[in-house]
Protein backbone atom coordinates (compact mmCIF):
# COMPACT_ATOMS: atom_id res chain seq x y z
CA UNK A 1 -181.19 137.69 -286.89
CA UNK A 2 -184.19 136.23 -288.46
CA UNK A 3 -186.11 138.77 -287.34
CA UNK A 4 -184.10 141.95 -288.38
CA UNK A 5 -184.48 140.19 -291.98
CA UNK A 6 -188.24 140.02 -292.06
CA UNK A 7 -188.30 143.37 -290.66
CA UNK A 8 -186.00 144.46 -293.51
CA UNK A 9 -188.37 142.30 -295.88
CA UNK A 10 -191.04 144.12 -294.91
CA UNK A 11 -189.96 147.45 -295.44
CA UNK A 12 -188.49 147.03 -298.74
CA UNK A 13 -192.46 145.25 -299.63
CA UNK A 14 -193.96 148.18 -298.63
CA UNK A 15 -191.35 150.95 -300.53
CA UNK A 16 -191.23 149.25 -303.71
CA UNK A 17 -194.31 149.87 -306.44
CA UNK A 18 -195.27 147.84 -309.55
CA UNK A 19 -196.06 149.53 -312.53
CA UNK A 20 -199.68 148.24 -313.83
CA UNK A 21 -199.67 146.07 -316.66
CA UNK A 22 -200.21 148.62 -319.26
CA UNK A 23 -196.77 150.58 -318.97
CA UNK A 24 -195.59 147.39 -318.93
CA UNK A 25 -196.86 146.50 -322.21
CA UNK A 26 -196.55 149.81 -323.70
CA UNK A 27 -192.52 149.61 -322.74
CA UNK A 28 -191.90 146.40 -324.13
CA UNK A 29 -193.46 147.82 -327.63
CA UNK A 30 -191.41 150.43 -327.42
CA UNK A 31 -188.35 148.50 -327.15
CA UNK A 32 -188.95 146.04 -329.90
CA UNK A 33 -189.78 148.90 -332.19
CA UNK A 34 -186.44 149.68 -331.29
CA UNK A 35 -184.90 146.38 -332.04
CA UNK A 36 -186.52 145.97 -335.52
CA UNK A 37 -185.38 149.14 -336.23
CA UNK A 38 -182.03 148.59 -335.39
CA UNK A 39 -182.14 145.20 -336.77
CA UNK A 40 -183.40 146.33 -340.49
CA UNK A 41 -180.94 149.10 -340.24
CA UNK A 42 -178.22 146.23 -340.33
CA UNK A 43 -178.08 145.61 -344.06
CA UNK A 44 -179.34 149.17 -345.26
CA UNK A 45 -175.89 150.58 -344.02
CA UNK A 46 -174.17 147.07 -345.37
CA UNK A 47 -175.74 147.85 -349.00
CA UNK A 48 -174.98 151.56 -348.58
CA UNK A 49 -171.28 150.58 -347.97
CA UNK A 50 -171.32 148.70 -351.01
CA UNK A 51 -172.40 151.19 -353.37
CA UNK A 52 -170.24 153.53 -351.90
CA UNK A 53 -167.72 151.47 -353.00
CA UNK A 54 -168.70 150.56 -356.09
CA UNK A 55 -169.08 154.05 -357.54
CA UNK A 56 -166.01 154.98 -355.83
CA UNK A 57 -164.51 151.95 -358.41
CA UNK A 58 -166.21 153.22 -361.43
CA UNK A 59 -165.05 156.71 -360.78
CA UNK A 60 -161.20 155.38 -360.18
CA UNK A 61 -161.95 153.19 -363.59
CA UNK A 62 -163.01 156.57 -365.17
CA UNK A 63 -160.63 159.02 -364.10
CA UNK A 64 -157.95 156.24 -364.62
CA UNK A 65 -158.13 156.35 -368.31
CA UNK A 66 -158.33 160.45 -368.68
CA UNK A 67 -155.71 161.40 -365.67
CA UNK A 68 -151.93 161.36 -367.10
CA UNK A 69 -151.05 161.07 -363.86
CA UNK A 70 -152.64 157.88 -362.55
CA UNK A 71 -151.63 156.27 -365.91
CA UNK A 72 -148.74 154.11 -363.61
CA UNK A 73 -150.96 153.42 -361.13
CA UNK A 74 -153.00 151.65 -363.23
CA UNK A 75 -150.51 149.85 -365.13
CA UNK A 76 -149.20 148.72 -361.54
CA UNK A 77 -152.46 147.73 -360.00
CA UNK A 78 -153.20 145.58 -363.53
CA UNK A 79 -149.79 143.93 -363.39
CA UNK A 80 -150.85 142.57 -359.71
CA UNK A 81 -154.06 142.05 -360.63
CA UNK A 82 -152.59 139.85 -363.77
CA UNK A 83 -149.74 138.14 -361.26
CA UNK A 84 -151.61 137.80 -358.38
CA UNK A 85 -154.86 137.52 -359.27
CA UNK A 86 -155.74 134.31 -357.11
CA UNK A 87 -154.52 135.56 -353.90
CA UNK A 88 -156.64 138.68 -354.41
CA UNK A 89 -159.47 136.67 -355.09
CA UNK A 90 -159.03 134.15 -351.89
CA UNK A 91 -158.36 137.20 -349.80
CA UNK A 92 -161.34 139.39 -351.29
CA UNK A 93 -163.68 136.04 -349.89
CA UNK A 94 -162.60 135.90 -346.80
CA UNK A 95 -162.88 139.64 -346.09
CA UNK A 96 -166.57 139.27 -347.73
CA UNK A 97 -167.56 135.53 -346.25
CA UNK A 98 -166.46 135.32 -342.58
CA UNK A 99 -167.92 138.52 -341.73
CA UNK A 100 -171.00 136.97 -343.42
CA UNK A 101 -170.91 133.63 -341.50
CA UNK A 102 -169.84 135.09 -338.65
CA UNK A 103 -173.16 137.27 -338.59
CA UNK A 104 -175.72 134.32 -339.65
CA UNK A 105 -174.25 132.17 -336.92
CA UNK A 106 -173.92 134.35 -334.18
CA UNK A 107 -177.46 135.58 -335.07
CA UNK A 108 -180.64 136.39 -332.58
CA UNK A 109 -183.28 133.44 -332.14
């Protein structure tokens, strides 16, 4: 038995080739180039989400005071805003803060 493994050992030493050190190297700079890459795309796309919604809020605050039509909206989303204010508040945090603890503590070393 020992001897059909060493056999088998031996073959597999003589099929398998190394790459030299310089593909190596030259593959591991590839693939942290793509790491950073995808690492400082992280909080472009989080700041592009954010503006996106922010102008898409300054356009509903501007259209809301022209449009006739999204006059009761408005009145509507005020009186919650008014009534509920603190529960809007709490749950805007959490949706903004966990995902934001979440990612610094779960982060790469």
């Amino acid at each position: 038995m020992a001897d059909t493994f060493a056999a088998a050992r031996q073959e597999t030493h003589s099929i398998a080739t190394v790459p030299d050190a310089s593909r190596v190297w030259w593959i591991a700079q590839i693939r942290a180039r793509r790491e950073a890459a995808a690492d400082a795309a992280r909080p472009i796309l989080a700041t592009q989400i954010a503006a996106f919604a922010w102008a898409l809020g300054i356009l509903v605050v501007c259209l809301g005071g022209v449009l006739a039509w999204f006059q009761p909206a408005r009145v509507w989303i005020s009186s919650m805003v008014v009534a509920h204010g603190f529960v809007i508040a709490m749950a805007a945090a959490i949706v903004l803060l966990l995902p934001t603890a979440a990612y610094f503590a779960m982060g790469k070393d």
